[in-house]
Protein backbone atom coordinates (compact mmCIF):
# COMPACT_ATOMS: atom_id res chain seq x y z
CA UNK A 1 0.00 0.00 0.00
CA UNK A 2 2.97 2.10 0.65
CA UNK A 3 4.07 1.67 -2.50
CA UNK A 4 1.20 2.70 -4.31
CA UNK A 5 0.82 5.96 -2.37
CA UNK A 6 4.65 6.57 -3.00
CA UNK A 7 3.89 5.99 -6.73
CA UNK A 8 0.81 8.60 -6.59
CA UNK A 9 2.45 11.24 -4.66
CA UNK A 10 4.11 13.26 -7.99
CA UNK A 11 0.50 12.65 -9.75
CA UNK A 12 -1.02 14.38 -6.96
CA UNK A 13 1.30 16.94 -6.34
CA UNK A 14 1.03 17.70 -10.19
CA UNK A 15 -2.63 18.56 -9.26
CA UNK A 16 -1.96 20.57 -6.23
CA UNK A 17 -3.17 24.54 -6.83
CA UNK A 18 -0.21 25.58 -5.63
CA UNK A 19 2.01 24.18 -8.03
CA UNK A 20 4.36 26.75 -9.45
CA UNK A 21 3.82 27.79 -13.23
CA UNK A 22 6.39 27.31 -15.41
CA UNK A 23 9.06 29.49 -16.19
CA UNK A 24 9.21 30.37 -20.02
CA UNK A 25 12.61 31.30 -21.95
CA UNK A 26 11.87 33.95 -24.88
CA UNK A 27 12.06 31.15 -27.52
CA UNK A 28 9.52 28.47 -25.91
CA UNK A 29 7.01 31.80 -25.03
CA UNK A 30 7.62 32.55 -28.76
CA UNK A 31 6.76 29.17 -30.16
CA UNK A 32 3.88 29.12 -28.02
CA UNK A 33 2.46 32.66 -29.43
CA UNK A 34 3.02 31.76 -33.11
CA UNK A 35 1.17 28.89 -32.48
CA UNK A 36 -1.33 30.50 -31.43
CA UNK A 37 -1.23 28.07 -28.18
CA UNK A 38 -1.46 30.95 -25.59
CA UNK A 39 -2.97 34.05 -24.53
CA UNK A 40 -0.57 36.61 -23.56
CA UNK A 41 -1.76 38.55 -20.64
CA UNK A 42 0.24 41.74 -20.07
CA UNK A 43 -0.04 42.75 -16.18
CA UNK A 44 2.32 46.09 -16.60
CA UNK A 45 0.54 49.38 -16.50
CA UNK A 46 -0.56 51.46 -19.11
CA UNK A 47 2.06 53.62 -20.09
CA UNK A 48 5.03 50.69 -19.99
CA UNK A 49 2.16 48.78 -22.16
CA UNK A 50 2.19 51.43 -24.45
CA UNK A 51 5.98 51.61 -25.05
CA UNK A 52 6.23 48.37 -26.85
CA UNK A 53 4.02 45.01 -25.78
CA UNK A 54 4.10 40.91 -27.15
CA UNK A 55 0.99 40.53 -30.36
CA UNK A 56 -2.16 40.73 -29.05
CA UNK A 57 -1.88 40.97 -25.40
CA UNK A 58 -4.62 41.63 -23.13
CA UNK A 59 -3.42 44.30 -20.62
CA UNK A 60 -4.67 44.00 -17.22
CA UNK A 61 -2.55 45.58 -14.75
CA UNK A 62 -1.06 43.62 -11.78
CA UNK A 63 -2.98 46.66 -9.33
CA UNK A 64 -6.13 45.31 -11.34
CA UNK A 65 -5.80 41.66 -11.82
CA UNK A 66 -6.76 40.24 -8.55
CA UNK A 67 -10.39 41.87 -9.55
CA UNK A 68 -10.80 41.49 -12.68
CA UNK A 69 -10.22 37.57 -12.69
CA UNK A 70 -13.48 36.85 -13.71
CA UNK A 71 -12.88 38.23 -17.16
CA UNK A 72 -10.66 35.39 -18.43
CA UNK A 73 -11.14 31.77 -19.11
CA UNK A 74 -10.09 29.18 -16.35
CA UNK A 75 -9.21 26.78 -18.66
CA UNK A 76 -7.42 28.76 -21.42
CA UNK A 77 -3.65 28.66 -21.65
CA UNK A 78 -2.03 32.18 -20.46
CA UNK A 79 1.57 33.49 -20.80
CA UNK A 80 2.01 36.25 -18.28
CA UNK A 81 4.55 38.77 -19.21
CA UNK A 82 5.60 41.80 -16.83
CA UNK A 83 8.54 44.25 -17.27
CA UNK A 84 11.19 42.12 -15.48
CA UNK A 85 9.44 38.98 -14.99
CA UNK A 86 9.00 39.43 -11.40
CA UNK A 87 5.50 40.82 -10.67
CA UNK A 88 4.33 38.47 -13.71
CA UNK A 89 5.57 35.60 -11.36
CA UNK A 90 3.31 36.98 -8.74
CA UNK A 91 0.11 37.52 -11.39
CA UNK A 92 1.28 33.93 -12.32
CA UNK A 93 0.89 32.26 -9.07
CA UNK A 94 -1.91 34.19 -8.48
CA UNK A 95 -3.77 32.39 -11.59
CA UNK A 96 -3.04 29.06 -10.40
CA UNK A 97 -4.04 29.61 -6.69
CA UNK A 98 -7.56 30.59 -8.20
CA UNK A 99 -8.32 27.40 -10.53
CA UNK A 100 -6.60 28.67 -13.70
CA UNK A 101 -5.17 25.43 -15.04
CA UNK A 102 -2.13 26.27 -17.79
CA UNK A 103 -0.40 29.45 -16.39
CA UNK A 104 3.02 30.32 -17.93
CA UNK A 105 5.57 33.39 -16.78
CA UNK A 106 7.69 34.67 -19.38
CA UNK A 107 11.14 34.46 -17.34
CA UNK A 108 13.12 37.69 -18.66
CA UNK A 109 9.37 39.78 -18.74
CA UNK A 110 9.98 42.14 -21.72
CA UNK A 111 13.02 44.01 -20.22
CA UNK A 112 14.40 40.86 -22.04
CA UNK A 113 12.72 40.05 -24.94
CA UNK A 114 14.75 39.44 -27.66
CA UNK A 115 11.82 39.21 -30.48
CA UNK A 116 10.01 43.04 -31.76
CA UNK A 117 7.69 44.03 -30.17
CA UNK A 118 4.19 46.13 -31.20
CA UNK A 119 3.28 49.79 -30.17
């Protein structure tokens, strides 16, 4: 019986809420948006948004997010992006602790984004 629970234990911490997202490098978060296999969810504020932001991001500032949840699909896919990759971390874990099931953080944010960007 031992066993078995031993065996189950990285299933069910795979499950766990509080599992961490994952970290993305520039090229996997790129793959991911020309496939058209995330949404990129922008949590700086306005004016840093307007300086030069990832194609097609939804901006909801990390001030706004916590309220403003309810706006985006549970079970979508998300890559959050911040300026350094640090508050995006927070709006990342954030996601997961409320239900949101494929949460991604773009590691660098876009103080390191080696790819154009839109304005």
């Amino acid at each position: 019986m031992l066993l078995i629970f031993i065996a189950l234990l990285p299933l069910l911490h795979a499950c766990s809420p509080n599992v961490r997202p994952e970290e993305l490098t520039n090229e996997k978060a790129q793959q991911m948006i020309e496939s058209e296999d995330v949404t990129v969810l922008d949590v700086r504020t306005e004016e840093e948004h307007a300086q030069g932001h990832l194609q097609d991001s939804i901006l909801i500032p990390m001030s706004d997010l916590e309220s403003r949840l309810e706006e985006l699909d549970k079970d979508q896919a998300y890559l959050i992006v911040s300026q350094t990759g640090s508050q995006s971390s927070q709006a990342a874990d954030l996601m997961k602790n409320n239900g949101f099931t494929e949460v991604y953080n773009l590691q660098s944010g876009i103080s390191g984004w080696s790819y154009p960007l839109e304005k």
